[in-house]
Protein backbone atom coordinates (compact mmCIF):
# COMPACT_ATOMS: atom_id res chain seq x y z
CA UNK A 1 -21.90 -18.22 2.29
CA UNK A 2 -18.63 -20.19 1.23
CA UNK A 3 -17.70 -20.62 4.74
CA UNK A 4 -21.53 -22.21 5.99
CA UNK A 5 -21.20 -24.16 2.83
CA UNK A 6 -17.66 -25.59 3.29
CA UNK A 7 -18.84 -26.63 6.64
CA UNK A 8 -21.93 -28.28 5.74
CA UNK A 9 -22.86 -31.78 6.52
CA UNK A 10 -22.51 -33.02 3.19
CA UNK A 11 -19.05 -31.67 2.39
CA UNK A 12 -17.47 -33.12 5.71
CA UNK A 13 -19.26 -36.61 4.61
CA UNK A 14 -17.97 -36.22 1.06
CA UNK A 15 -14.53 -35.26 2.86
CA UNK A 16 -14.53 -38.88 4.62
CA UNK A 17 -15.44 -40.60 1.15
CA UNK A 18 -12.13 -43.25 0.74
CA UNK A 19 -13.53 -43.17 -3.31
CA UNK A 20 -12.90 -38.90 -3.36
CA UNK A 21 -9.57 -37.80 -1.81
CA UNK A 22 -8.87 -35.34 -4.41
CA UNK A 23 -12.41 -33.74 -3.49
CA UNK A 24 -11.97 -33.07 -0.13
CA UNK A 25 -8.32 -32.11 -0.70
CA UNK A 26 -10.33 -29.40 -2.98
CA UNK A 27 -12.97 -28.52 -0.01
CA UNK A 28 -10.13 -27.96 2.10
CA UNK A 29 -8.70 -24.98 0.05
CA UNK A 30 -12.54 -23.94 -0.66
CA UNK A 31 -12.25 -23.54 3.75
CA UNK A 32 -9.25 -21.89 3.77
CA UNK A 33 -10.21 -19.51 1.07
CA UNK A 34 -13.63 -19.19 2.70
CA UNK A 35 -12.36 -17.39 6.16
CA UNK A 36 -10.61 -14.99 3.77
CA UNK A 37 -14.43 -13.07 4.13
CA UNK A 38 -14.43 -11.02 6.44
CA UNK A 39 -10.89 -9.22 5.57
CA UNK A 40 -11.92 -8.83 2.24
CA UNK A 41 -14.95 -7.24 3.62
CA UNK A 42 -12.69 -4.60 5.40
CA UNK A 43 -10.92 -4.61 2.37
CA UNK A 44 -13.38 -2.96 0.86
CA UNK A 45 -15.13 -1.13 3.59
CA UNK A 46 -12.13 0.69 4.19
CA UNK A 47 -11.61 2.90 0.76
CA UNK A 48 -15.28 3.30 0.62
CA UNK A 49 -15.43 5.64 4.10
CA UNK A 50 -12.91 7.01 3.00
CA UNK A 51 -14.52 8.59 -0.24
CA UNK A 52 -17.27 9.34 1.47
CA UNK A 53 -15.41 11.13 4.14
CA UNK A 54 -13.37 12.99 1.93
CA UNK A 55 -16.49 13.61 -0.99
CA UNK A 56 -18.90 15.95 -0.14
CA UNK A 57 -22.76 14.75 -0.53
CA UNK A 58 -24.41 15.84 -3.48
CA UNK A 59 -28.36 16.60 -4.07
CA UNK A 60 -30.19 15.55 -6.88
CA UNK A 61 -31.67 18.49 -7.39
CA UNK A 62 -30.48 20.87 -9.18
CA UNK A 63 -29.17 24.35 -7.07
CA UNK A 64 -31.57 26.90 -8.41
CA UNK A 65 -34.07 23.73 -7.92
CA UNK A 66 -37.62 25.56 -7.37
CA UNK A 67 -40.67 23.94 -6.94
CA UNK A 68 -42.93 22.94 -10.19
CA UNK A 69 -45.48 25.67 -11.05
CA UNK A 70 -48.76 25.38 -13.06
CA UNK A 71 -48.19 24.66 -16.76
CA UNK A 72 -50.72 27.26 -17.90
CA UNK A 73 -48.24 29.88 -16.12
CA UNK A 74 -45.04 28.32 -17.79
CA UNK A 75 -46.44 29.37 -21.11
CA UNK A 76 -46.63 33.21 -22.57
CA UNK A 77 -49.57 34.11 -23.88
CA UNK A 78 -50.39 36.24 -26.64
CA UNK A 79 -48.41 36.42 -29.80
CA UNK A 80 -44.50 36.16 -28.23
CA UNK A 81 -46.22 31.94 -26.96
CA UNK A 82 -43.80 29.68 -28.40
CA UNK A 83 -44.36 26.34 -30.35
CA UNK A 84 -45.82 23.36 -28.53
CA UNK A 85 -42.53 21.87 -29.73
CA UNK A 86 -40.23 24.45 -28.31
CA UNK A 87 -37.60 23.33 -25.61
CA UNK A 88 -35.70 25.74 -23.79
CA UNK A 89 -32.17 24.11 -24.25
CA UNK A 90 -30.36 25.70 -20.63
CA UNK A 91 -31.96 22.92 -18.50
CA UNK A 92 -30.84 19.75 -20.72
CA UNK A 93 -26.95 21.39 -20.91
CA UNK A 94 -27.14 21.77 -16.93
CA UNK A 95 -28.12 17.92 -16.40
CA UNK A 96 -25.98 16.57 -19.25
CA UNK A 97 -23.08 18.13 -17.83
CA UNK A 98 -24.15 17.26 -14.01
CA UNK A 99 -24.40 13.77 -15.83
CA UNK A 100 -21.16 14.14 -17.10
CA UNK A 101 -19.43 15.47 -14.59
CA UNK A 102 -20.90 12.32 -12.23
CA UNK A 103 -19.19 10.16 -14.65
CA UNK A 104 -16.05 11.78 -14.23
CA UNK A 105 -16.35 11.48 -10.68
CA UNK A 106 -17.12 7.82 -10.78
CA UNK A 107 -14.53 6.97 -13.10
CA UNK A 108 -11.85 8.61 -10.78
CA UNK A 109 -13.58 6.51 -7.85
CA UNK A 110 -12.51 3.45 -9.87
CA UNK A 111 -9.46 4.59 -11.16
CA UNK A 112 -8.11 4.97 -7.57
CA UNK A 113 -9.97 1.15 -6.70
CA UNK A 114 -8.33 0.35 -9.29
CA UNK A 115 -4.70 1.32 -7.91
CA UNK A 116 -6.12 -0.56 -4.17
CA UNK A 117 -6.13 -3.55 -5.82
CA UNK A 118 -3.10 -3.19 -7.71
CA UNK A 119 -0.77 -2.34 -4.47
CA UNK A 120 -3.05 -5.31 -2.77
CA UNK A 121 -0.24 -7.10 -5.00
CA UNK A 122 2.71 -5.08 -4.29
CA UNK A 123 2.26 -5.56 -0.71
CA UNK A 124 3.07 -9.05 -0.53
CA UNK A 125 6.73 -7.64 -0.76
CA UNK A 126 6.16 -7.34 3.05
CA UNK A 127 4.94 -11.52 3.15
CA UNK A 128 8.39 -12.58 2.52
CA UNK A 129 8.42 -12.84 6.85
CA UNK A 130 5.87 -15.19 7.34
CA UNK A 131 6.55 -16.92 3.69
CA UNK A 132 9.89 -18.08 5.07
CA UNK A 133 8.80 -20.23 7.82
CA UNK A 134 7.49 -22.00 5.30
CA UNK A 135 10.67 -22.37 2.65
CA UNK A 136 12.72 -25.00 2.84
CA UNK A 137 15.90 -25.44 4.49
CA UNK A 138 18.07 -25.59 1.78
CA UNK A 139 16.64 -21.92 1.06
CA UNK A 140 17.96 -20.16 4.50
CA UNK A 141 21.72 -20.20 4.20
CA UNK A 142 23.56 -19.13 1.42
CA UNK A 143 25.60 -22.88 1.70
CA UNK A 144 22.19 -24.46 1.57
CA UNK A 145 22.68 -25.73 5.24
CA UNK A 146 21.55 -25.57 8.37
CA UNK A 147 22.96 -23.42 11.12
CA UNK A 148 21.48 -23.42 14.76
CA UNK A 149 21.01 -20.39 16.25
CA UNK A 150 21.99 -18.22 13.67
CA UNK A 151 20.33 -15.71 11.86
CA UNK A 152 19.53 -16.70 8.17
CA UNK A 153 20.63 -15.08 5.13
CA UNK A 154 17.21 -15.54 3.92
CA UNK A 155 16.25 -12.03 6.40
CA UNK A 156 18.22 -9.95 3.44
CA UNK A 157 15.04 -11.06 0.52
CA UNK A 158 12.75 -8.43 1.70
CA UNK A 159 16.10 -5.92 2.29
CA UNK A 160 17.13 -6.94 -1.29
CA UNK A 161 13.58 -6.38 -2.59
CA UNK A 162 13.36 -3.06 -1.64
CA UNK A 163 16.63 -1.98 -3.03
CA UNK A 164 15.62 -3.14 -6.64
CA UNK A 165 12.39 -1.33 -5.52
CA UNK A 166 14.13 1.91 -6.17
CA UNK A 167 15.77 0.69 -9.47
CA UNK A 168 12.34 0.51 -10.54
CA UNK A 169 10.98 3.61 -9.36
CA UNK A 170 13.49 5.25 -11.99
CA UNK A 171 12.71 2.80 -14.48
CA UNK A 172 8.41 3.20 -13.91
CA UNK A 173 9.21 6.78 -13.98
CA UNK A 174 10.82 7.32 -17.57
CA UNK A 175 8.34 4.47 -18.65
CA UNK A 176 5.39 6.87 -17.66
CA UNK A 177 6.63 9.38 -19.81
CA UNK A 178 6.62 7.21 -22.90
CA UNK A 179 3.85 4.28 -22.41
CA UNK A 180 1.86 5.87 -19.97
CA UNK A 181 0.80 4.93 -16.45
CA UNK A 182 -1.34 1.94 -17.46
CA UNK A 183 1.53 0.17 -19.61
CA UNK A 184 3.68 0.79 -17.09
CA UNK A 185 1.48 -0.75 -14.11
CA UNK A 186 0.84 -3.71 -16.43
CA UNK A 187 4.68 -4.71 -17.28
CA UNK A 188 5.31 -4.18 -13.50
CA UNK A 189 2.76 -6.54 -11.95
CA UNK A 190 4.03 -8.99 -14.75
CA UNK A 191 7.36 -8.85 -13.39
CA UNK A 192 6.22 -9.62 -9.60
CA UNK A 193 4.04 -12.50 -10.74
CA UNK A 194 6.98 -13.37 -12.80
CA UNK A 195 9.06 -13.59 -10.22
CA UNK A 196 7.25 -15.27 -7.65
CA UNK A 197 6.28 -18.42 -10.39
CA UNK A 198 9.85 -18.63 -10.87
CA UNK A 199 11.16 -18.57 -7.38
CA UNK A 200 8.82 -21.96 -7.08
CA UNK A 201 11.41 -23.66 -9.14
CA UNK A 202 14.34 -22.72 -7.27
CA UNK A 203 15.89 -24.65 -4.80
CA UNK A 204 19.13 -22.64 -3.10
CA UNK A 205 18.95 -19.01 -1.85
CA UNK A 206 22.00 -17.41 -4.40
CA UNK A 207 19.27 -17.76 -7.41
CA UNK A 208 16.35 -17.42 -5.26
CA UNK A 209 17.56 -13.59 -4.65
CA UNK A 210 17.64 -13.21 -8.65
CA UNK A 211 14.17 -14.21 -9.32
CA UNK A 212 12.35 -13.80 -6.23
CA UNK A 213 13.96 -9.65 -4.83
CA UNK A 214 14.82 -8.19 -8.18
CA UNK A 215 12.33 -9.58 -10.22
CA UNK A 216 9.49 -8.87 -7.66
CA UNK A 217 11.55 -5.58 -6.28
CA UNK A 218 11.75 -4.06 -9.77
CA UNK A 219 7.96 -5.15 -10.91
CA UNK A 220 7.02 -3.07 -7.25
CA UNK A 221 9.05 -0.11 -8.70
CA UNK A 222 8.16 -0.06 -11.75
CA UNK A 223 4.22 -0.31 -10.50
CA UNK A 224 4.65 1.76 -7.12
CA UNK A 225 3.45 5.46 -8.52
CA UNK A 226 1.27 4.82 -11.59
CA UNK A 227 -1.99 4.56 -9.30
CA UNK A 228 -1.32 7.26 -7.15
CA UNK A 229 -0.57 9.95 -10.42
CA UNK A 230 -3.37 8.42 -12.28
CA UNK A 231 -5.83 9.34 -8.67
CA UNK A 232 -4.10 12.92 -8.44
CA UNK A 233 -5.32 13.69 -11.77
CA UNK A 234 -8.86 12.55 -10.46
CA UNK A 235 -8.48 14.75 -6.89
CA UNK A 236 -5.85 17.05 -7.13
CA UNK A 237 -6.55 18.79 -4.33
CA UNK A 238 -6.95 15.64 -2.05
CA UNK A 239 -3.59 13.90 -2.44
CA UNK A 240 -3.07 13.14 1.21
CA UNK A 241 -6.17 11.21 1.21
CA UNK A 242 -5.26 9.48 -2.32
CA UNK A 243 -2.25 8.01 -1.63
CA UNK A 244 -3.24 6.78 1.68
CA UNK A 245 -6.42 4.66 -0.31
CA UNK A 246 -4.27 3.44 -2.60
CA UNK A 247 -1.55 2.56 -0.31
CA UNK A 248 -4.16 1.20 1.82
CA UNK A 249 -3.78 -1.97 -0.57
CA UNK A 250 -0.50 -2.33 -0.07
CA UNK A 251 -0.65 -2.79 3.91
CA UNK A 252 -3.65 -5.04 3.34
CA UNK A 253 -1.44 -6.99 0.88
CA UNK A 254 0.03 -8.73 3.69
CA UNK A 255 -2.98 -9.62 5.47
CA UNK A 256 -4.83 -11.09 2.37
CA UNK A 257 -1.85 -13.10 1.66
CA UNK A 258 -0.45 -14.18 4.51
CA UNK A 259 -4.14 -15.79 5.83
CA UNK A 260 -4.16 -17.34 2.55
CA UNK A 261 -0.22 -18.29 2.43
CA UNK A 262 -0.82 -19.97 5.72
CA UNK A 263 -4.22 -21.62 4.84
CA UNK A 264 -2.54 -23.45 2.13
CA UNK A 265 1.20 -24.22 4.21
CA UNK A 266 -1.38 -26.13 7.01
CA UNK A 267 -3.47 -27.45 4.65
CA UNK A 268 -0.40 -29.37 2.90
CA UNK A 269 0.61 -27.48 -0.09
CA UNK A 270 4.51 -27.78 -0.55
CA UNK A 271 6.29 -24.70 -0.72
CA UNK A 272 6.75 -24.77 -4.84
CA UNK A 273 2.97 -25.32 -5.79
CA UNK A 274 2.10 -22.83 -3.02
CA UNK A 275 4.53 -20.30 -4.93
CA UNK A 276 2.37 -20.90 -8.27
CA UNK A 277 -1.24 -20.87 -6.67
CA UNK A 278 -0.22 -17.17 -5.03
CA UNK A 279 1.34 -16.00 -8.34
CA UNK A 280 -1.70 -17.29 -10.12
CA UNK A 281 -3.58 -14.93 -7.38
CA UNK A 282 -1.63 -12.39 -7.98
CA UNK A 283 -1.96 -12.40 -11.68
CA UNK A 284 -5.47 -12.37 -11.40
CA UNK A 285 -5.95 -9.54 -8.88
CA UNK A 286 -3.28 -7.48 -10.44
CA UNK A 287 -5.10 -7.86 -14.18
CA UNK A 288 -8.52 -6.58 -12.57
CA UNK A 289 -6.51 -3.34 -11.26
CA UNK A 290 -4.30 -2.46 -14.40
CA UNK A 291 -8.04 -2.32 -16.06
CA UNK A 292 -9.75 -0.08 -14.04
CA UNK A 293 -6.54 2.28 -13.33
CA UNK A 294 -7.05 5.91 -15.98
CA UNK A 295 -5.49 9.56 -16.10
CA UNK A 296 -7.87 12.20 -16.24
CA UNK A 297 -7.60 13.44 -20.27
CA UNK A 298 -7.08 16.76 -20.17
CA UNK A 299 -9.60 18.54 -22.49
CA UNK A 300 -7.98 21.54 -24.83
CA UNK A 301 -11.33 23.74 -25.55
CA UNK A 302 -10.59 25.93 -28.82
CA UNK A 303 -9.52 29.05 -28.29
CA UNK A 304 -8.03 29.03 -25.15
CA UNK A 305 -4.75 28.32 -25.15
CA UNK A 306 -2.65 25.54 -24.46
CA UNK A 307 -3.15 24.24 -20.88
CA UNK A 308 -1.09 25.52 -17.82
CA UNK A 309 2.28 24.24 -16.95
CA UNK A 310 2.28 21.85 -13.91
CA UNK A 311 3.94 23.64 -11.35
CA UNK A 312 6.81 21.48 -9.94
CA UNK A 313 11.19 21.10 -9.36
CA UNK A 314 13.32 19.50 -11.87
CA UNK A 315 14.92 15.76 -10.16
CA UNK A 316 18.43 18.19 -10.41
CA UNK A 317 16.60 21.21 -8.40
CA UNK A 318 15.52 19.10 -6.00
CA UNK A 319 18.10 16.87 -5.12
CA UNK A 320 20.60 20.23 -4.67
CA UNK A 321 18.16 21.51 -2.01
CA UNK A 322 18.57 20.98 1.40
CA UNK A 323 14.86 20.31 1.95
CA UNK A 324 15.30 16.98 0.18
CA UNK A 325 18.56 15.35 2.44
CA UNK A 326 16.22 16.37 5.39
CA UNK A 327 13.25 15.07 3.98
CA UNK A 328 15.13 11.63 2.98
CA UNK A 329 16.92 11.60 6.67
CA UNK A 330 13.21 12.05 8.11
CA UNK A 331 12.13 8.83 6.18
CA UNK A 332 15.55 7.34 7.12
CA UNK A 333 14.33 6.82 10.75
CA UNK A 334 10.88 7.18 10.39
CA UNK A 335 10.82 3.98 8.55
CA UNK A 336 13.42 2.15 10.92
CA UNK A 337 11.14 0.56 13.82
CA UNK A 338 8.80 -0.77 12.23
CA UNK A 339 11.17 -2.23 9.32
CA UNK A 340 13.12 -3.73 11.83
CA UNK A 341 9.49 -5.28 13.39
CA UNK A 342 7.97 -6.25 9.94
CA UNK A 343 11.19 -8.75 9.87
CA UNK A 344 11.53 -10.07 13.29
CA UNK A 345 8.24 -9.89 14.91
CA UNK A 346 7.56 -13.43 14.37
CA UNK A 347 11.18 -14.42 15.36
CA UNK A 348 10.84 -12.69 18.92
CA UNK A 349 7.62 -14.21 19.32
CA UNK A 350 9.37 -17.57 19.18
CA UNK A 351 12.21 -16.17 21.06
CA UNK A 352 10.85 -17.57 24.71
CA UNK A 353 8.83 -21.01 24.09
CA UNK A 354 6.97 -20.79 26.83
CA UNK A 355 5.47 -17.71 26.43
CA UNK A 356 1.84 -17.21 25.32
CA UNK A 357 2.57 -15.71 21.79
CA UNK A 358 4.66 -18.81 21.01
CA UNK A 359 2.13 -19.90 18.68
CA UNK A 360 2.72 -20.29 14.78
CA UNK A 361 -0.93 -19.46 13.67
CA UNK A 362 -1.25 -16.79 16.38
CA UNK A 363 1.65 -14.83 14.81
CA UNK A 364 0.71 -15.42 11.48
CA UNK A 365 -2.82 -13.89 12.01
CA UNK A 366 -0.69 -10.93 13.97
CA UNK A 367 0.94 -10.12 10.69
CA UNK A 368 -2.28 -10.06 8.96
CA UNK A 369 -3.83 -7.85 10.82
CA UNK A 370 -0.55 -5.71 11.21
CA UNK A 371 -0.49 -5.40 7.56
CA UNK A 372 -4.15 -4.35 7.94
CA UNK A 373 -3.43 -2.30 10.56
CA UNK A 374 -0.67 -0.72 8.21
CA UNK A 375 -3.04 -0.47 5.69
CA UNK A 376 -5.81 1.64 7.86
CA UNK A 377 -2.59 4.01 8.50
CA UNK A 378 -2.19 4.59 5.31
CA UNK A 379 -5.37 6.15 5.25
CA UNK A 380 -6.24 7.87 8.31
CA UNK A 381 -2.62 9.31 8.49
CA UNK A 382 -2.51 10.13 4.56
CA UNK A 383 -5.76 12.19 5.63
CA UNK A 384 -4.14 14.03 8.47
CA UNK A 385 -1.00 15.25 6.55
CA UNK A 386 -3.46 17.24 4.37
CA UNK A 387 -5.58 18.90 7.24
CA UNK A 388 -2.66 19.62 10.23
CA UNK A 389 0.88 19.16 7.71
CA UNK A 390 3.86 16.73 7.70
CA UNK A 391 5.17 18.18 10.89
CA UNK A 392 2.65 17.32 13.34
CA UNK A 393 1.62 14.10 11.61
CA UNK A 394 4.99 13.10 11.68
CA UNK A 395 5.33 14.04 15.24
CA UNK A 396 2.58 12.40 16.39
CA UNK A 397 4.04 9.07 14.73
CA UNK A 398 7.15 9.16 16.25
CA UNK A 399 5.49 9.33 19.55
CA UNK A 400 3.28 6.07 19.34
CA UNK A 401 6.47 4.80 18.04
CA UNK A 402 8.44 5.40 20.97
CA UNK A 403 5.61 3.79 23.01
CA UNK A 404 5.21 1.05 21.31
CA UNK A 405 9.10 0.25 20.75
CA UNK A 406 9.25 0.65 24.52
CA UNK A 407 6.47 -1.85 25.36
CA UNK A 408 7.30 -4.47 23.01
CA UNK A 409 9.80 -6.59 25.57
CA UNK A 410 7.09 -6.43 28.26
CA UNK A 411 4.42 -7.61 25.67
CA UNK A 412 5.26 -11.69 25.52
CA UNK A 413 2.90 -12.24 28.99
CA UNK A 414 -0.25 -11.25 26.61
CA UNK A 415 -1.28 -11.94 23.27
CA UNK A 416 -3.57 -8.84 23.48
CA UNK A 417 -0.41 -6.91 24.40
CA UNK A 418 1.54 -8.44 21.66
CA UNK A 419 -1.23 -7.91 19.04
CA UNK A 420 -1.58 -4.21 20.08
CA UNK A 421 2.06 -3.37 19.66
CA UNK A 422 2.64 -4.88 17.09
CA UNK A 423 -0.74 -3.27 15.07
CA UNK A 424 0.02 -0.05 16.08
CA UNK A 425 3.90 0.32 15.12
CA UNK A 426 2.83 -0.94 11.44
CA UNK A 427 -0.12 1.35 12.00
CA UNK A 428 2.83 4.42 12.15
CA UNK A 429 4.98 2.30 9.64
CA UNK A 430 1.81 2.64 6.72
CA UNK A 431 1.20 6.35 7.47
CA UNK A 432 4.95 7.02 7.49
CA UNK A 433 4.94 5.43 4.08
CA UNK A 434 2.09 7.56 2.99
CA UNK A 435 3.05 10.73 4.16
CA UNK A 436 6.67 10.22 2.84
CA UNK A 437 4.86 9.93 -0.92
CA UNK A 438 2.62 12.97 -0.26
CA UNK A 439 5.08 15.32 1.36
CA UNK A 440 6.99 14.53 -2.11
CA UNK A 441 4.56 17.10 -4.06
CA UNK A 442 4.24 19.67 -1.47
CA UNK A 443 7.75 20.65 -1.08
CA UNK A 444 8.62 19.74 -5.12
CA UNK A 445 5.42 19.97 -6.92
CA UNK A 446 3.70 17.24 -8.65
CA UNK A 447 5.25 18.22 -12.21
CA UNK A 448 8.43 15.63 -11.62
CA UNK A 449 7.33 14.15 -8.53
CA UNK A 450 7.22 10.13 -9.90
CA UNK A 451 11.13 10.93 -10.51
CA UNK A 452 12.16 12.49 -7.03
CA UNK A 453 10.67 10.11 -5.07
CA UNK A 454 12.42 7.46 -7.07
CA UNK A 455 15.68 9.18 -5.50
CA UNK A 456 13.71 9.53 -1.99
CA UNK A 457 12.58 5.70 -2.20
CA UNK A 458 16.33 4.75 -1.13
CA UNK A 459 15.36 5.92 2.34
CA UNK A 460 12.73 2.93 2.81
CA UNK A 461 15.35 0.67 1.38
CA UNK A 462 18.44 1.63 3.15
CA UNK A 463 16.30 2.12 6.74
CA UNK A 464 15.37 -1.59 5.74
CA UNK A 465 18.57 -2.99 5.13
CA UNK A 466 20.80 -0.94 7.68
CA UNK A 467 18.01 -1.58 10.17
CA UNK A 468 18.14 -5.45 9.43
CA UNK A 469 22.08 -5.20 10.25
CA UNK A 470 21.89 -2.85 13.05
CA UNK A 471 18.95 -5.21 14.91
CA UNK A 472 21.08 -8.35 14.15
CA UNK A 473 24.00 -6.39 15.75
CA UNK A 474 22.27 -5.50 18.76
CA UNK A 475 20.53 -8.58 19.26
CA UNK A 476 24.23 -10.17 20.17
CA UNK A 477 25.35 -7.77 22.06
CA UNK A 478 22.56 -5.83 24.22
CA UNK A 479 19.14 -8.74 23.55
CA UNK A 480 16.02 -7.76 22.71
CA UNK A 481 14.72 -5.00 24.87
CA UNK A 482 18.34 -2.94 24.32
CA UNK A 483 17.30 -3.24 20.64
CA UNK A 484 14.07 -1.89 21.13
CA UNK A 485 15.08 0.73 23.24
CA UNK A 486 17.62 1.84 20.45
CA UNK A 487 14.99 1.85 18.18
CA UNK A 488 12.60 4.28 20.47
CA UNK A 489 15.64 6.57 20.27
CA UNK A 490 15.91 6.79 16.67
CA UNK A 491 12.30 7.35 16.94
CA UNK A 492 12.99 10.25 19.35
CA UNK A 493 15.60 12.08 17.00
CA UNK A 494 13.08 11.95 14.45
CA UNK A 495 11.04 14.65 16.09
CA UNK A 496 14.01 16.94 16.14
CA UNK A 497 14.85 16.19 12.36
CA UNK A 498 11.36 17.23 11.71
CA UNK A 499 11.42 20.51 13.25
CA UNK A 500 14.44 21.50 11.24
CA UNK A 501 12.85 20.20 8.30
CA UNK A 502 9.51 22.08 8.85
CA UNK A 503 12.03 25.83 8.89
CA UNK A 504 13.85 24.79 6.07
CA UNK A 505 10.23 24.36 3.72
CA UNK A 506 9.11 27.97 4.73
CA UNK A 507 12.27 29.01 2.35
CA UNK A 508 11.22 29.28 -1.25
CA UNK A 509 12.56 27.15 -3.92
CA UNK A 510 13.51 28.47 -7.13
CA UNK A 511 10.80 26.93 -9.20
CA UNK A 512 8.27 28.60 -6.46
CA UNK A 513 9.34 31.61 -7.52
CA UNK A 514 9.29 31.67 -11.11
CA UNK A 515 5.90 33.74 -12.55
């Protein structure tokens, strides 16, 4: 409906008006923001199949449902007949608590769409690739000039980023324990909006890393679990599935954004107001999220006891085990390739001028739907780690991923090609991310499992930054395809990694064994 509007007669002859430039400067954002429908239509789409995959259909009739029978045979007869006013009180408990119990169910449903919305946000940590061909010059070197045909120190925000990212794992994870997971969510998504209104002030790339990769890296921290422990309390048993969903938003972050990023960059929004409009986004989604987000109270009925323990490692009994440096080497290089794509796709698009890919808005719409496509990963492959186990999913990653690296020099010819590639390494790149966070609990339990992954987090930040250094590296010496070839090795020793890994879980841990 926006779009047929915005490109109704009237608008484009109130666009022409010489007496209302401001209004058709206003129509042109309506546009922009209009062809944002359809991927907030998948947006949505998306989580939903998911539930209803993963949630088995329910009857509205009750089980021991039989059908209705003649009143005159409900009623005794004789002396033992009841009042008229008599109710037999077992069928009104069953429905209240089937009513109840559907509450609980919903409110889980929007707990976790809840957390979607609130990593919608965090994922525009992975923007910062398509947001720079948009900065500024003064904003790519550190000296605030320019340099021909050298790489700029702007590559290291997103590196940066995801370094504080772990800081603020650690700090979201003691902040849990006090304020809870909605507090926690709330002064986190402050901190990236924060941080991205500020960075629209600033005008070299020295105090652009202070407000725009720790700011934003520690409010993506500090955020990053709460959802995902607030939707295992909802669906224990369906974790997997839960932290793809909610990761989902993350991957789809990127796609929102960078349509919208780019909608306002053509449209001719400087690079500072087009800061504050996104943070003003941000702020907006991010509040509707931190609502809806809930733990599951845990009801003490009288009598019985206090509640179970949560099963799970202490951060020191996990970080002595040997099933945790495998686990962290595993997302080491499972998280390499498509890193090292997330930050130069767009660059080796460019690379050859004449090819067909050379094309700004073409590459910009192939990191939307990568970060889509990363987002879908999340959830199909955060489903599979539950049903066949981290080995084989894994496995099966690393594979496409050596494909794909392998391709990618051969894929300028075709923007098909290029699209493909690129959509299904960030396709691997979202599932590695989600399997990472699940295969947390099942080797350590979920008891301390907000403050082990905030140790196993440095893997996705180191893979990011040593994979930004080792690409640059190779690019001088070896080109392009060398690079990607290196990477489809990495790729390769993953598999190995993960078979070493899978023997070493089948060992019990100490806290498995306590009764």
């Amino acid at each position: 409906c926006f779009y047929c509007t915005s490109r109704s007669a009237w608008v484009r002859s109130l666009q022409e008006e010489a007496f209302a430039p401001h209004l058709a400067h206003i129509f042109r954002h309506f546009e922009a923001m209009a062809r944002l429908g359809p991927f907030l239509y998948l947006l949505s789409a998306a989580p939903t199949m998911a539930f209803q995959a993963t949630t088995p259909m329910r009857s509205h009739r009750s089980p021991a449902f039989k059908p209705p029978v003649p009143i005159r045979q409900m009623l005794p007869s004789g002396p033992s007949r009841k009042p008229l006013g008599h109710r037999q009180p077992s069928s009104l408990l069953t429905l209240s608590a089937e009513k109840k119990n559907g509450e609980g169910d919903l409110r889980g449903k929007l707990s976790v769409l809840g957390g979607v919305l609130i990593h919608l946000v965090l994922g525009t940590e992975y923007c910062w690739s398509n947001y720079m061909t948009y900065a500024p010059e003064s904003l790519m070197f550190l000296d605030g000039l320019s340099h021909a045909g050298k790489t700029p120190h702007a590559v290291q925000v997103m590196g940066l980023s995801l370094v504080c990212q772990g800081l603020g794992l650690r700090i979201g994870a003691e902040l849990n324990k006090k304020v809870g997971e909605r507090k926690t969510a709330a002064l986190g998504c402050g901190l990236v909006v924060l941080g991205t209104f500020l960075s629209s002030y600033v005008n070299s790339l020295a105090p652009f890393f202070l407000s725009y990769s720790v700011l934003c890296g520690l409010g993506v921290g500090v955020t990053f679990s709460m959802p995902m422990i607030a939707g295992w309390s909802w669906f224990p048993k369906n974790k997997g599935t839960i932290n793809g969903i909610t990761l989902f938003g993350f991957g789809a972050g990127s796609l929102v954004f960078n349509t919208l990023s780019t909608s306002l960059a053509q449209s001719g929004v400087a690079w500072g107001p087009m800061l504050r409009k996104l943070s003003l986004v941000y702020a907006a989604v991010a509040a509707v999220g931190v609502a809806m987000i809930k733990k599951k109270e845990v009801v003490e009925v009288p009598g019985a006891g206090p509640p179970a323990e949560v099963p799970g490692a202490t951060a020191k009994e996990a970080l002595s085990s040997k099933r945790f440096g495998l686990l962290w080497l595993v997302g080491f290089l499972a998280f390499m390739p498509g890193l090292v794509l997330t930050g130069l796709y767009k660059r080796f698009g460019m690379s050859n001028s004449l090819s067909v890919v050379a094309d700004d808005k073409f590459l910009s719409l192939v990191g939307g739907l990568g970060g889509l496509a990363s987002g879908l990963g999340r959830v199909f492959w955060g489903n599979t780690v539950d049903r066949i186990g981290f080995q084989k999913a894994y496995s099966l990653t690393s594979i496409i991923q050596i494909v794909t690296m392998l391709a990618m020099p051969f894929a300028l010819g075709s923007k098909a090609a290029f699209l493909a590639t690129v959509c299904g390494t960030l396709f691997c790149l979202g599932g590695s991310v989600a399997m990472f966070v699940t295969t947390n609990p099942q080797l350590f339990g979920v008891k301390n499992a907000a403050e082990i992954y905030s140790f196993l987090h440095w893997a996705l930040a180191l893979s990011s930054v040593f994979g930004a250094k080792l690409a640059t590296s190779l690019l001088e010496s070896i080109g392009w395809a060398g690079m990607y070839k290196v990477m489809a090795v990495v790729s390769l020793a993953n598999i190995g990694l993960l078979a070493v890994l899978k023997k070493e879980s089948t060992n019990p841990m100490a806290w498995q064994t306590k009764t």
